[in-house]
Every structure is written in structure tokens, then in C-alpha cells.
Protein backbone atom coordinates (compact mmCIF):
# COMPACT_ATOMS: atom_id res chain seq x y z
CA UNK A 1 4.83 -85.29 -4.65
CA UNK A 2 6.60 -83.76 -7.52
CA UNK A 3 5.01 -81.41 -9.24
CA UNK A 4 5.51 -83.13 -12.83
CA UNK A 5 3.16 -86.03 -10.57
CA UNK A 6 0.88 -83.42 -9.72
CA UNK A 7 -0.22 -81.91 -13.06
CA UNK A 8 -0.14 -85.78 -14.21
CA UNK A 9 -2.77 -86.44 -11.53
CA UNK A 10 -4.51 -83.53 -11.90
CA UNK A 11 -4.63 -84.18 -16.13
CA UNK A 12 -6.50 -87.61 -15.22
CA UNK A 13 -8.66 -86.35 -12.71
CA UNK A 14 -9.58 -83.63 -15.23
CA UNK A 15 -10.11 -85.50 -17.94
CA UNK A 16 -12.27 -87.99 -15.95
CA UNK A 17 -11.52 -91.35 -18.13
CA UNK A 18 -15.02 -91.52 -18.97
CA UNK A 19 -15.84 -92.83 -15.16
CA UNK A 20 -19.07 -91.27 -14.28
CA UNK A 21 -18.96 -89.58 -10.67
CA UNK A 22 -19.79 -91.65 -7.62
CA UNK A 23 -22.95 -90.39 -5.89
CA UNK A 24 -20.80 -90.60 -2.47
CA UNK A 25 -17.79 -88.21 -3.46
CA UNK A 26 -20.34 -85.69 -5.45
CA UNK A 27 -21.93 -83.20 -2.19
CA UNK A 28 -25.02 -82.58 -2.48
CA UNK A 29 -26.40 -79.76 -4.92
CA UNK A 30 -28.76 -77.46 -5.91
CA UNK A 31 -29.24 -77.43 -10.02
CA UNK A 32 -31.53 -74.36 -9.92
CA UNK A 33 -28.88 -72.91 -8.02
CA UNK A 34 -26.04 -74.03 -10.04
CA UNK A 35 -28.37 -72.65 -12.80
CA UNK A 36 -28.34 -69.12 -11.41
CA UNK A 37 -24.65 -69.10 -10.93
CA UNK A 38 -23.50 -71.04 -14.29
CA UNK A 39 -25.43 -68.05 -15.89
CA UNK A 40 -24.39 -65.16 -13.76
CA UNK A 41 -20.67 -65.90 -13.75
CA UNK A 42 -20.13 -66.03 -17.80
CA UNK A 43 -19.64 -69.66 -17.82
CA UNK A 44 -22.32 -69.77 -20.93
CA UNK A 45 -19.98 -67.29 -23.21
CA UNK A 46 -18.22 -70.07 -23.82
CA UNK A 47 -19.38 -73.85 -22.67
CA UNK A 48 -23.19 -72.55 -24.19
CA UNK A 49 -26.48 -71.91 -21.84
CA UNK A 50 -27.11 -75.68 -21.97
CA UNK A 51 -23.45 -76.83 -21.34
CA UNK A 52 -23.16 -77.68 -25.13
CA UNK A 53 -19.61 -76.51 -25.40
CA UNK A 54 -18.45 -73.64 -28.02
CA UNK A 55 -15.88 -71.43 -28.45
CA UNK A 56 -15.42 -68.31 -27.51
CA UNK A 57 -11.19 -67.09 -27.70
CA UNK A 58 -10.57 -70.96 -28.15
CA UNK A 59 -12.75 -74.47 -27.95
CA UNK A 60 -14.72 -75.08 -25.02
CA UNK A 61 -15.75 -78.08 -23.93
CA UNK A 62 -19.41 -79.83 -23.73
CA UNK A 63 -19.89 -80.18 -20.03
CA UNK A 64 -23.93 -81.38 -19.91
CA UNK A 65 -23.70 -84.51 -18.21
CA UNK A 66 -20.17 -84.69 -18.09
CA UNK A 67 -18.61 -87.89 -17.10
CA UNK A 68 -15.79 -85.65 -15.05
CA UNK A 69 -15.86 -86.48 -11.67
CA UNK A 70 -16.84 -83.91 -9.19
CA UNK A 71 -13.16 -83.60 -7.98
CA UNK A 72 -11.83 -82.94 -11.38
CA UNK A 73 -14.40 -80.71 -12.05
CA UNK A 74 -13.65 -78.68 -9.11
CA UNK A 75 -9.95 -79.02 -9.72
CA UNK A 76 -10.97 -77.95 -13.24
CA UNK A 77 -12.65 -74.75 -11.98
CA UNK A 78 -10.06 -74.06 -9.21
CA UNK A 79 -6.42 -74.36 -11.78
CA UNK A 80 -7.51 -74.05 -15.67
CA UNK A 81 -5.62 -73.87 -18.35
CA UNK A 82 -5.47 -71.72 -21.30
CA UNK A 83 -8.65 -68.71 -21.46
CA UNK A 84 -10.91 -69.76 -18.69
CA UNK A 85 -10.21 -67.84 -15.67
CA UNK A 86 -9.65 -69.63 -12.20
CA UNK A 87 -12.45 -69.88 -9.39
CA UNK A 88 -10.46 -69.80 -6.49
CA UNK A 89 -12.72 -70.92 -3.38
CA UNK A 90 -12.81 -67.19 -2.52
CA UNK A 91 -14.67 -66.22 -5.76
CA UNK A 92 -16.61 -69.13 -5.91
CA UNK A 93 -17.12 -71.27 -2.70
CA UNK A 94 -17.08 -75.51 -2.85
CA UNK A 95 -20.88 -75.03 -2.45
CA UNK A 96 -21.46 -73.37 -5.45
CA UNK A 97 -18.76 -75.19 -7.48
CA UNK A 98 -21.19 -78.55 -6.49
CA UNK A 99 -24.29 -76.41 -7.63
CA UNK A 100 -23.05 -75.55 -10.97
CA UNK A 101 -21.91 -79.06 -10.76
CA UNK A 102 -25.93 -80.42 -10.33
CA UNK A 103 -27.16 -78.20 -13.13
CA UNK A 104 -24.64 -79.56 -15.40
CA UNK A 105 -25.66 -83.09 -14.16
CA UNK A 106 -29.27 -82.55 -14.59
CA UNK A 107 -29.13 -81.54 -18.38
CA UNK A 108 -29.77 -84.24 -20.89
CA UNK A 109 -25.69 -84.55 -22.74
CA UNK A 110 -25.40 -85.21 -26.29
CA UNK A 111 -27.87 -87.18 -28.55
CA UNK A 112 -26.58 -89.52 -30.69
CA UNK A 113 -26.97 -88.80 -34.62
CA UNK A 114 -29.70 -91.12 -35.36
CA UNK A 115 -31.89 -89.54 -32.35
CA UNK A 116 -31.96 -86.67 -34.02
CA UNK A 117 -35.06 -86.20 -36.52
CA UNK A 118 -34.29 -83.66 -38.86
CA UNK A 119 -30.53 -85.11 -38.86
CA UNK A 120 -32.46 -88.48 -40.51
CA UNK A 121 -34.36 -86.94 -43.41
């Protein structure tokens, strides 16, 4: 495969198309876990401690309840672009790329406006 086809695959696997994961290609994880590491590894500075997204040297994407497939996600982790530094499987094993991957999972996403009280006074 040429590597113009790769970074086109990788793009859509990254950006996920708005296809939730399938339970089958997600392994098993542990959010407490995930938690733990999400926290200890920085990854708050800039995606926030609930995986609201922010900005830290540029924007960072909201990744509670992402719609990213676990593959993209990983791929994500393992070959970023731009500030975030790479988790190659060395620094950060497949297991605890799938933890991370179960906190982020288990946090509630985005609200829309109108489920927002104080947004509707």
C-alpha cells in the first residue's frame, strides 16, 4: 500500500465517521484503570480530566464517549499529529491504550444545550 493510501486510511479510521465501536473489535478494559493512566500520563493537560477537550499549545479534542473506534483510537495514540506526543506500544502497552480507552467510554459525552439548566434561564 502506498503510503499516500495509508495516511488516507489511517485519516478515516481516526476520524471514526461517527460509527460507534463494535463491542467485538474493542478488548476488554478496565475504566478505573484507564482512569489512573489517562491522569498519570498528562493526557488531561489538554483533552480535560473528564475528556471534555481543551487546548493546551493548540485545540484538543473532546474524547468522552467518543464515537472513534478502538482501532483509530489506538492508531491515534500510536502516530499523532501536531503537539500530542506518540505512545509507542513500548511506552504505553495495547492493554493500557484499551483501559484509557474504557474510561473514556464510561464518561457521559456532551449534553445537548437544552439539557443544560442554567443554559435555559
Amino acid at each position: 500500500m502506498t503510503r499516500v493510501a495509508l495516511l488516507f486510511a489511517a485519516a478515516a479510521l481516526t476520524a471514526g465517521f461517527g460509527i460507534p465501536a463494535r463491542a467485538q473489535d474493542t478488548p476488554p478494559g478496565d475504566a478505573a484503570a484507564g482512569k489512573r493512566i489517562y491522569l498519570t500520563t498528562g493526557c488531561h493537560y489538554c483533552h480535560g480530566s473528564a475528556g471534555q477537550g481543551g487546548a493546551y499549545n493548540s485545540v484538543a479534542p473532546s474524547l468522552a464517549k467518543t464515537a472513534m473506534p478502538f482501532v483509530g483510537f489506538k492508531f491515534q495514540l500510536r502516530t499523532p499529529g501536531g503537539d500530542m506526543p506518540a505512545y509507542v506500544e513500548a511506552v504505553m502497552p495495547d492493554q493500557q491504550v484499551a483501559d484509557i480507552y474504557a474510561f473514556l467510554q464510561a464518561l457521559p459525552g456532551r449534553r445537548e444545550a437544552k439539557d443544560i439548566p442554567i443554559l435555559n434561564d
